[in-house]
Protein backbone atom coordinates (compact mmCIF):
# COMPACT_ATOMS: atom_id res chain seq x y z
CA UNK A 1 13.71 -115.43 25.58
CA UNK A 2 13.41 -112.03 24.37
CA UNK A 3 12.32 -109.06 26.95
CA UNK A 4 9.96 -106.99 24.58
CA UNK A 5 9.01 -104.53 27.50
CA UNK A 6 9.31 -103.61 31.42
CA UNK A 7 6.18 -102.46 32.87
CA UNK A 8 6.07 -100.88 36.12
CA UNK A 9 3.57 -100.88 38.62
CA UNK A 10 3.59 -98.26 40.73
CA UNK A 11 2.15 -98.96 44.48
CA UNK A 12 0.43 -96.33 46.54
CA UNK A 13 -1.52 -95.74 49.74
CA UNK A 14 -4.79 -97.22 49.30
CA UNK A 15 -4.47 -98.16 45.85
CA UNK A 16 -6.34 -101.39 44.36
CA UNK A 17 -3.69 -104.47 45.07
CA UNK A 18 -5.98 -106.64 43.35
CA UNK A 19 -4.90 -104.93 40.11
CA UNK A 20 -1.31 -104.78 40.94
CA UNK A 21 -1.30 -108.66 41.11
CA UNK A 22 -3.79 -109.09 38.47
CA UNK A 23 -1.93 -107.48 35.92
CA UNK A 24 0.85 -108.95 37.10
CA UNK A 25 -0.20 -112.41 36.68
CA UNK A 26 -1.83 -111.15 33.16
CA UNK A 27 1.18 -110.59 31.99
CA UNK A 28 3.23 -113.79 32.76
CA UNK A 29 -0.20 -115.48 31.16
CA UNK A 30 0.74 -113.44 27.92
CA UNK A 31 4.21 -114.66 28.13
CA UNK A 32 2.68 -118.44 28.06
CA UNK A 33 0.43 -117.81 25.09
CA UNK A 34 3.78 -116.64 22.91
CA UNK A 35 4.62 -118.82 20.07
CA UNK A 36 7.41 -121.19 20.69
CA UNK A 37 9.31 -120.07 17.45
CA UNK A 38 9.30 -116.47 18.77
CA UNK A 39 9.47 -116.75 22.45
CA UNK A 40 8.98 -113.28 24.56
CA UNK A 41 8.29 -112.06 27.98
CA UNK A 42 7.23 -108.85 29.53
CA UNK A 43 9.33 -107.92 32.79
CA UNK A 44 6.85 -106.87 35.46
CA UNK A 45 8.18 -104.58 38.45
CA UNK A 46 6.67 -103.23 41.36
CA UNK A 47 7.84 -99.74 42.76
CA UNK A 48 6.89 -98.67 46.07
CA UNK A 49 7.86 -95.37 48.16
CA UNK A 50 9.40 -96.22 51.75
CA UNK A 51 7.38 -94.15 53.86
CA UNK A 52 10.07 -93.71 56.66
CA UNK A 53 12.04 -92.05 53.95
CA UNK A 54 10.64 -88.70 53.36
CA UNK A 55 11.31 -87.08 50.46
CA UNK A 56 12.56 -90.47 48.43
CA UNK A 57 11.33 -91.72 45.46
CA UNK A 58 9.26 -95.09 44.64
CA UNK A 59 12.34 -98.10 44.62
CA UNK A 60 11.61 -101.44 43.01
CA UNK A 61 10.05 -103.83 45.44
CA UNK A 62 9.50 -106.58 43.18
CA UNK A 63 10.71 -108.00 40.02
CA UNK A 64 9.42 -110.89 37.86
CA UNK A 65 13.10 -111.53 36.09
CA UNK A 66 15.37 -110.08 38.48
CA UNK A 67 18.16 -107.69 37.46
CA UNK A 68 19.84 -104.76 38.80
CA UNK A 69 19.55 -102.54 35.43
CA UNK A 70 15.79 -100.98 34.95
CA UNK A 71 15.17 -99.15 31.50
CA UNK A 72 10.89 -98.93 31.85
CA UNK A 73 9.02 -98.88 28.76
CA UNK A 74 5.40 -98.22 30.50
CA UNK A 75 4.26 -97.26 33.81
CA UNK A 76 1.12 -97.73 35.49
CA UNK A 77 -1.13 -96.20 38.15
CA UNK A 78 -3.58 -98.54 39.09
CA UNK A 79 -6.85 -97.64 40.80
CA UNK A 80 -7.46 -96.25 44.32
CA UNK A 81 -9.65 -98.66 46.77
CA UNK A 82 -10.49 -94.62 48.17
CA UNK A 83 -13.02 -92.31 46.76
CA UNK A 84 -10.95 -89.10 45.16
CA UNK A 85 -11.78 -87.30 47.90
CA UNK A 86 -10.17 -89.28 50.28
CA UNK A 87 -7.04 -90.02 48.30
CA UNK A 88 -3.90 -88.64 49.66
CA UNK A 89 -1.50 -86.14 48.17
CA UNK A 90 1.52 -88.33 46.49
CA UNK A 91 4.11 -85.37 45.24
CA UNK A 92 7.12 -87.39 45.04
CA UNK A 93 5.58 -90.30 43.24
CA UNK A 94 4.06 -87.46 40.83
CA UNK A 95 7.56 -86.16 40.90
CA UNK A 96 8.87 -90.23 39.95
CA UNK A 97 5.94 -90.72 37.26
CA UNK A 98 7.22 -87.16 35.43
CA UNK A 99 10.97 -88.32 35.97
CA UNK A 100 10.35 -91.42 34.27
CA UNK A 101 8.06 -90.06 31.15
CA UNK A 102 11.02 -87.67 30.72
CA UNK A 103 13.38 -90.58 30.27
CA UNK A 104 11.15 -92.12 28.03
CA UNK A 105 8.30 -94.44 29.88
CA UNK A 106 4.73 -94.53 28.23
CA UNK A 107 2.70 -93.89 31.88
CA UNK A 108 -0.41 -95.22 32.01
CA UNK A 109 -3.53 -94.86 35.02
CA UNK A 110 -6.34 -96.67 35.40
CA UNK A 111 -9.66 -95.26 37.41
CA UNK A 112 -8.85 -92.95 40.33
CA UNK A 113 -5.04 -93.35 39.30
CA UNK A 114 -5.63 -90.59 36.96
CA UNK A 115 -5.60 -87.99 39.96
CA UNK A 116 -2.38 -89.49 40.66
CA UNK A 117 -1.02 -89.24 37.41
CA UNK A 118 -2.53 -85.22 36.99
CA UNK A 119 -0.52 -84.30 40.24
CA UNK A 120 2.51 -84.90 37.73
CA UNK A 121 1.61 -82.41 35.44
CA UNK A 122 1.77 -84.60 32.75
CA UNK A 123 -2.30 -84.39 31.74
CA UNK A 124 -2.07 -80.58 30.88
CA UNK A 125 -4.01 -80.15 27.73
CA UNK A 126 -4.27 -83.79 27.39
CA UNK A 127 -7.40 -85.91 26.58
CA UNK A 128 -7.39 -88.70 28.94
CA UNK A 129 -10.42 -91.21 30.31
CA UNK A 130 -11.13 -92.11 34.27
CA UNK A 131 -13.89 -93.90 35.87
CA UNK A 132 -17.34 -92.29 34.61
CA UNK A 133 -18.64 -91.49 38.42
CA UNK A 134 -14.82 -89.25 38.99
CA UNK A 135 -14.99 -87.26 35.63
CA UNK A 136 -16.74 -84.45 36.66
CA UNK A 137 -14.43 -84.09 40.00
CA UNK A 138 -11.21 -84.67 38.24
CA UNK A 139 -11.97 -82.45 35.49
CA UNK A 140 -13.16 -79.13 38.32
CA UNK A 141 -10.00 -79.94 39.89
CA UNK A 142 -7.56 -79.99 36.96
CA UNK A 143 -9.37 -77.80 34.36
CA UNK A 144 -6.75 -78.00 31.71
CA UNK A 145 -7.29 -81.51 31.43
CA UNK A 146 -10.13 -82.62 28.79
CA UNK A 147 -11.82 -85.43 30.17
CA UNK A 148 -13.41 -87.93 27.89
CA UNK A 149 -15.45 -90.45 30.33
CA UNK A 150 -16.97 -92.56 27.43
CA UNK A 151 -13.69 -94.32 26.70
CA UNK A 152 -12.97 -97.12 28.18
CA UNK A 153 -8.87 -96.91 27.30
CA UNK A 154 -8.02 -93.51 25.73
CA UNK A 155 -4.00 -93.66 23.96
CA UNK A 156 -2.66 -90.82 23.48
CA UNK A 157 0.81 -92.18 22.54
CA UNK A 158 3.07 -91.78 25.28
CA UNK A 159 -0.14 -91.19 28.15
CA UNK A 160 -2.92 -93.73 28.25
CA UNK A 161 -5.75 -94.07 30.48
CA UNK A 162 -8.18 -96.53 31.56
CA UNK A 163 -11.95 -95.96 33.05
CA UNK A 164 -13.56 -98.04 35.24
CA UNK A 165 -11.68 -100.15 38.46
CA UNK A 166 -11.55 -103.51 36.55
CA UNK A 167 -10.50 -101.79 33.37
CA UNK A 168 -7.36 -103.11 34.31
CA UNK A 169 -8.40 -105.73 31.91
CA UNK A 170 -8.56 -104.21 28.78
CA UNK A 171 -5.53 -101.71 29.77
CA UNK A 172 -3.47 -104.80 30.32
CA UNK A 173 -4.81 -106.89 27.02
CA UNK A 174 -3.87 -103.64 25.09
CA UNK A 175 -0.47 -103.57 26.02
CA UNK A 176 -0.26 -107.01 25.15
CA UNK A 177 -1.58 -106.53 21.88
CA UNK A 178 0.70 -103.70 21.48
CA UNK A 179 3.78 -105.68 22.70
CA UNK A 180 3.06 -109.54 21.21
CA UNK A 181 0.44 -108.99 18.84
CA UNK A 182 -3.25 -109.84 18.26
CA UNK A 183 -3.43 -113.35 18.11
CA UNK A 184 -1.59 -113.75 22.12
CA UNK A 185 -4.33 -110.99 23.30
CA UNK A 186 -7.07 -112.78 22.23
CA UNK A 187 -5.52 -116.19 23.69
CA UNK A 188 -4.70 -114.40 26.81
CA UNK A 189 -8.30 -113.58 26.71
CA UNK A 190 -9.76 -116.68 26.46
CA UNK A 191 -7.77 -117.98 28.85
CA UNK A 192 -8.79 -115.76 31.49
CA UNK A 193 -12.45 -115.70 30.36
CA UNK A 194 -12.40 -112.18 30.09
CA UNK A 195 -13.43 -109.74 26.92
CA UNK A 196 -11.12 -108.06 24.68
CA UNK A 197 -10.44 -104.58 25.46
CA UNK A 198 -13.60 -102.41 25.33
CA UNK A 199 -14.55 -99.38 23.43
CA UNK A 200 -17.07 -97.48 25.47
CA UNK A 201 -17.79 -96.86 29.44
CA UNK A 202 -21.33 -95.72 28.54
CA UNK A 203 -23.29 -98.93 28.45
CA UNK A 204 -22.15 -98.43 32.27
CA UNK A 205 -22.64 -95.09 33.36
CA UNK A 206 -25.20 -93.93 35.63
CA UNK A 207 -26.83 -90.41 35.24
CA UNK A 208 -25.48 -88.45 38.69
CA UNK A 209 -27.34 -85.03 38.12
CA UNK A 210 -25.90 -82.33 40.69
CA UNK A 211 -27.92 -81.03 43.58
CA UNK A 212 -25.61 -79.37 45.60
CA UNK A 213 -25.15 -76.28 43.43
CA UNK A 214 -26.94 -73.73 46.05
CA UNK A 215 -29.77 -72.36 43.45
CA UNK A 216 -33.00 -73.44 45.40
CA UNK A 217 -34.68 -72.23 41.97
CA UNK A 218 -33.55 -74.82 39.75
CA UNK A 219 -33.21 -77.34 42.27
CA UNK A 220 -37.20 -76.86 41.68
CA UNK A 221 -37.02 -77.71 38.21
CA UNK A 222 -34.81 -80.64 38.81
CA UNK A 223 -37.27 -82.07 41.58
CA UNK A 224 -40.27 -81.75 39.14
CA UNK A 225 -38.18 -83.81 36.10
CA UNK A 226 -37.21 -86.32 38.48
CA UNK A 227 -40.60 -86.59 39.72
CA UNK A 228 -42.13 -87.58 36.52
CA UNK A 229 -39.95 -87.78 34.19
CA UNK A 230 -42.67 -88.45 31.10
CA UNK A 231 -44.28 -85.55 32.49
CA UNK A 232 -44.40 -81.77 31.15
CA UNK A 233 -40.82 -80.85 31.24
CA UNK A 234 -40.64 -78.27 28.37
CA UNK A 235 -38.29 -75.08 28.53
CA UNK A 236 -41.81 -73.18 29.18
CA UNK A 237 -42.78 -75.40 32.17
CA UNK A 238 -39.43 -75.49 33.82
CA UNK A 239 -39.00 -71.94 33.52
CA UNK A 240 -42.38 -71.04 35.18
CA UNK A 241 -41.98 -73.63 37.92
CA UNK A 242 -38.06 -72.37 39.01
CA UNK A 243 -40.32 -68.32 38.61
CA UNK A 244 -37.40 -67.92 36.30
CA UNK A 245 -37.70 -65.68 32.51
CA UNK A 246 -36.63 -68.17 30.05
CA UNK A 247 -33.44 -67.11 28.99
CA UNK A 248 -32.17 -66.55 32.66
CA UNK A 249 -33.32 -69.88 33.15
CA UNK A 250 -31.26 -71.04 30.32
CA UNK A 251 -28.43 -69.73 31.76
CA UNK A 252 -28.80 -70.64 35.30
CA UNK A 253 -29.82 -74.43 34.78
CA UNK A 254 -26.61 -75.09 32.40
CA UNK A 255 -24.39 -73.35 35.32
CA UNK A 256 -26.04 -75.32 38.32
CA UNK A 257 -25.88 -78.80 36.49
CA UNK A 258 -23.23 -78.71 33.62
CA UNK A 259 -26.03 -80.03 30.91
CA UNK A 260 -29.12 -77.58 29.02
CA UNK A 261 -32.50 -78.37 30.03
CA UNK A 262 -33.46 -80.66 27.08
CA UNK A 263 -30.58 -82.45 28.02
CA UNK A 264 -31.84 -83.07 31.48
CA UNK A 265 -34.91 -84.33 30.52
CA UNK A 266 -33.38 -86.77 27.99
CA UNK A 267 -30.44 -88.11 30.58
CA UNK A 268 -33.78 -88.63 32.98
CA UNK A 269 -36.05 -90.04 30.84
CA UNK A 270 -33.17 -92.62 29.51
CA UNK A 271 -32.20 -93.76 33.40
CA UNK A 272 -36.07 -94.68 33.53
CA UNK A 273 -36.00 -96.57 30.55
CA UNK A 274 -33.19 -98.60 31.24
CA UNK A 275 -34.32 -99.57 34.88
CA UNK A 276 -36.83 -100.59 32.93
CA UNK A 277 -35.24 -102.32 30.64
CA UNK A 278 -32.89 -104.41 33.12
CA UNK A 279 -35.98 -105.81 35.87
CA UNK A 280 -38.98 -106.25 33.33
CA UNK A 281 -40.14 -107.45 30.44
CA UNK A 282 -42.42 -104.34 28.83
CA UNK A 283 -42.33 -104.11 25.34
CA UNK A 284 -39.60 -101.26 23.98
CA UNK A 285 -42.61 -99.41 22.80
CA UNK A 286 -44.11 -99.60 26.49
CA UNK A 287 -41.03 -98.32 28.06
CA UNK A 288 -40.34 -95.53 25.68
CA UNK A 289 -44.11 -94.14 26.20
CA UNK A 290 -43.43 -94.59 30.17
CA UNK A 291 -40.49 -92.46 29.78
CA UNK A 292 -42.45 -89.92 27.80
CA UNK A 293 -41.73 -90.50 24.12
CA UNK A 294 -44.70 -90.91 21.73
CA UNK A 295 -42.15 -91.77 18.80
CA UNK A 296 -40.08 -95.13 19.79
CA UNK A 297 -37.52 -94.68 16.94
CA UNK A 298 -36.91 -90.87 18.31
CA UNK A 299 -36.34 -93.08 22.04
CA UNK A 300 -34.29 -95.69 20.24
CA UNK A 301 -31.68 -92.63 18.56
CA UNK A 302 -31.61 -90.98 22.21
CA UNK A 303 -30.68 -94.27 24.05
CA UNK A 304 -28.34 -95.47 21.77
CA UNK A 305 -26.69 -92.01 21.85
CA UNK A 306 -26.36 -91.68 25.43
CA UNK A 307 -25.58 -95.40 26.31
CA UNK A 308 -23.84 -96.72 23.04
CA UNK A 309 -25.82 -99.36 21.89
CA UNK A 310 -29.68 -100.26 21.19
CA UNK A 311 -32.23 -101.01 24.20
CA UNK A 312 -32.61 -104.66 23.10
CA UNK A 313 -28.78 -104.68 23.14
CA UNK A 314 -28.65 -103.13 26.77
CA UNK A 315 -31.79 -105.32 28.01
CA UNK A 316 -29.72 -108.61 26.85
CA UNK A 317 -26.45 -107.46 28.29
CA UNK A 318 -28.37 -106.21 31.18
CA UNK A 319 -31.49 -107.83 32.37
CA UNK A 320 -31.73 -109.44 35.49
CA UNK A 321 -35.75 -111.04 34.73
CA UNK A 322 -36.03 -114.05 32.80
């Protein structure tokens, strides 16, 4: 058989063995969904740091077709089981992941591997995806990195990222794709009962509005929208209730919580509907006037905007009522 690829796997403190091992075994499932006539494998490898060793680099602790010369064509970070936060400093496997993209490797991070992967330097003025609930932190902690949340995988050629923890999935069915083709994805797939890789994070993504900014007067305003939502929540309103002129209020709401006013509002009113949406059965109409829009197709173009597809779509993809 033909070895169309190595993929490496790096192994961390704290990071998410379930992935290591699923995309392992992903893999070798790939390998048994190749056509007889043109028989191929991936080589999987894991590569681990000794941590009595100071100083050393990740060494191969694993391979799946054993052999003492390694060329790797992609490597991955998978995700931490840590938040961010929490996440250790790893400088010499950042050191290891830029070694090997300089001799050629395609690295790849899913989730919280992506503050992994920017201790490397690699991300500088790159676009890359993580997990929508890190964006915000990874991107105040490496600003030259543009993060794009709403991707599930993001290529970029030789860097490509993965969102959410299980996005392991689709990052590992679109290497396959890339390596045997189409048709063994989609039979890998199957197989495994999971989707082809997916587009979009946003169906998924919670609105997390930021309260710990320090400015007790628009920490006002963002009591009052959360309040009610459907309620009076106008540039005028806001303004007078933070005791704010309108154009310093402007200012000061967009610094304190990253989004304008009207954008709030619309991120709030949209986290109604769709709790709506998911535990009863109100009509659309219904749920658009309870989150305080008079014209349903105006709630419809907001929703689908923020959350990528339509509120029937999300309520059958979603709904937990009968």
């Amino acid at each position: 058989m033909k070895c169309v690829a190595e993929i490496g796997l790096l192994i961390y403190p704290d990071c998410q063995l379930s992935a290591v091992y699923g995309m392992t075994d992903l893999f070798r499932i790939a390998t048994e969904w190749t056509p007889e006539a043109e028989r191929s494998y991936i080589r999987v490898t894991h590569w681990r740091r000794d941590p009595t060793e100071p100083r050393a680099p990740p060494v191969c602790s694993w391979d799946s077709h054993p052999n003492n010369d390694h060329k790797l064509d992609f490597v991955i970070v998978p995700p931490s089981i840590v938040m961010p936060e929490k996440m250790a400093n790893l400088p010499d496997e950042a050191a290891w992941l830029s070694d090997r993209h300089g001799t050629g490797a395609r690295v790849c991070s899913v989730c919280a591997g992506a503050f992994v992967l920017a201790e490397s330097g690699l991300l500088q003025g790159r676009k890359i995806t993580t997990h929508w609930a890190f964006a915000d932190q990874l991107a105040r902690r490496f600003p030259d990195i543009a993060v794009a949340d709403q991707h599930m995988v993001l290529d970029d050629g030789d860097i490509i990222t993965a969102g959410g923890i299980l996005a392991w999935t689709d990052l590992g069915l679109t290497l396959v794709e890339r390596l045997m083709g189409p048709s063994v994805m989609l039979a890998t797939a199957r197989f495994l009962l999971i989707d082809p890789p997916r587009n979009s994070q946003r169906p998924f993504a919670e609105f997390l509005p930021r309260f710990d900014h320090g400015d007790s007067s628009i920490l006002r305003a963002q009591q009052s929208v959360h309040a009610d939502p459907a309620g009076a929540n106008g540039l005028t309103e806001l303004s007078a209730l933070a005791g704010l002129g309108e154009r310093t209020f402007l200012r000061r709401f967009s610094a304190a919580t990253g989004l304008k006013p009207t954008e709030y509002v619309q991120n709030a009113r949209i986290a109604k509907a769709r709790e709506s949406l998911e535990l009863t059965q109100d009509t659309v109409d219904q749920i658009a006037w309870d989150a305080g829009y008079e014209d349903t197709s105006a709630f419809r173009k907001v929703f689908k905007r923020l959350i990528g597809m339509t509120p029937n779509a999300y309520r059958l993809r979603f709904g937990v009522t009968a």
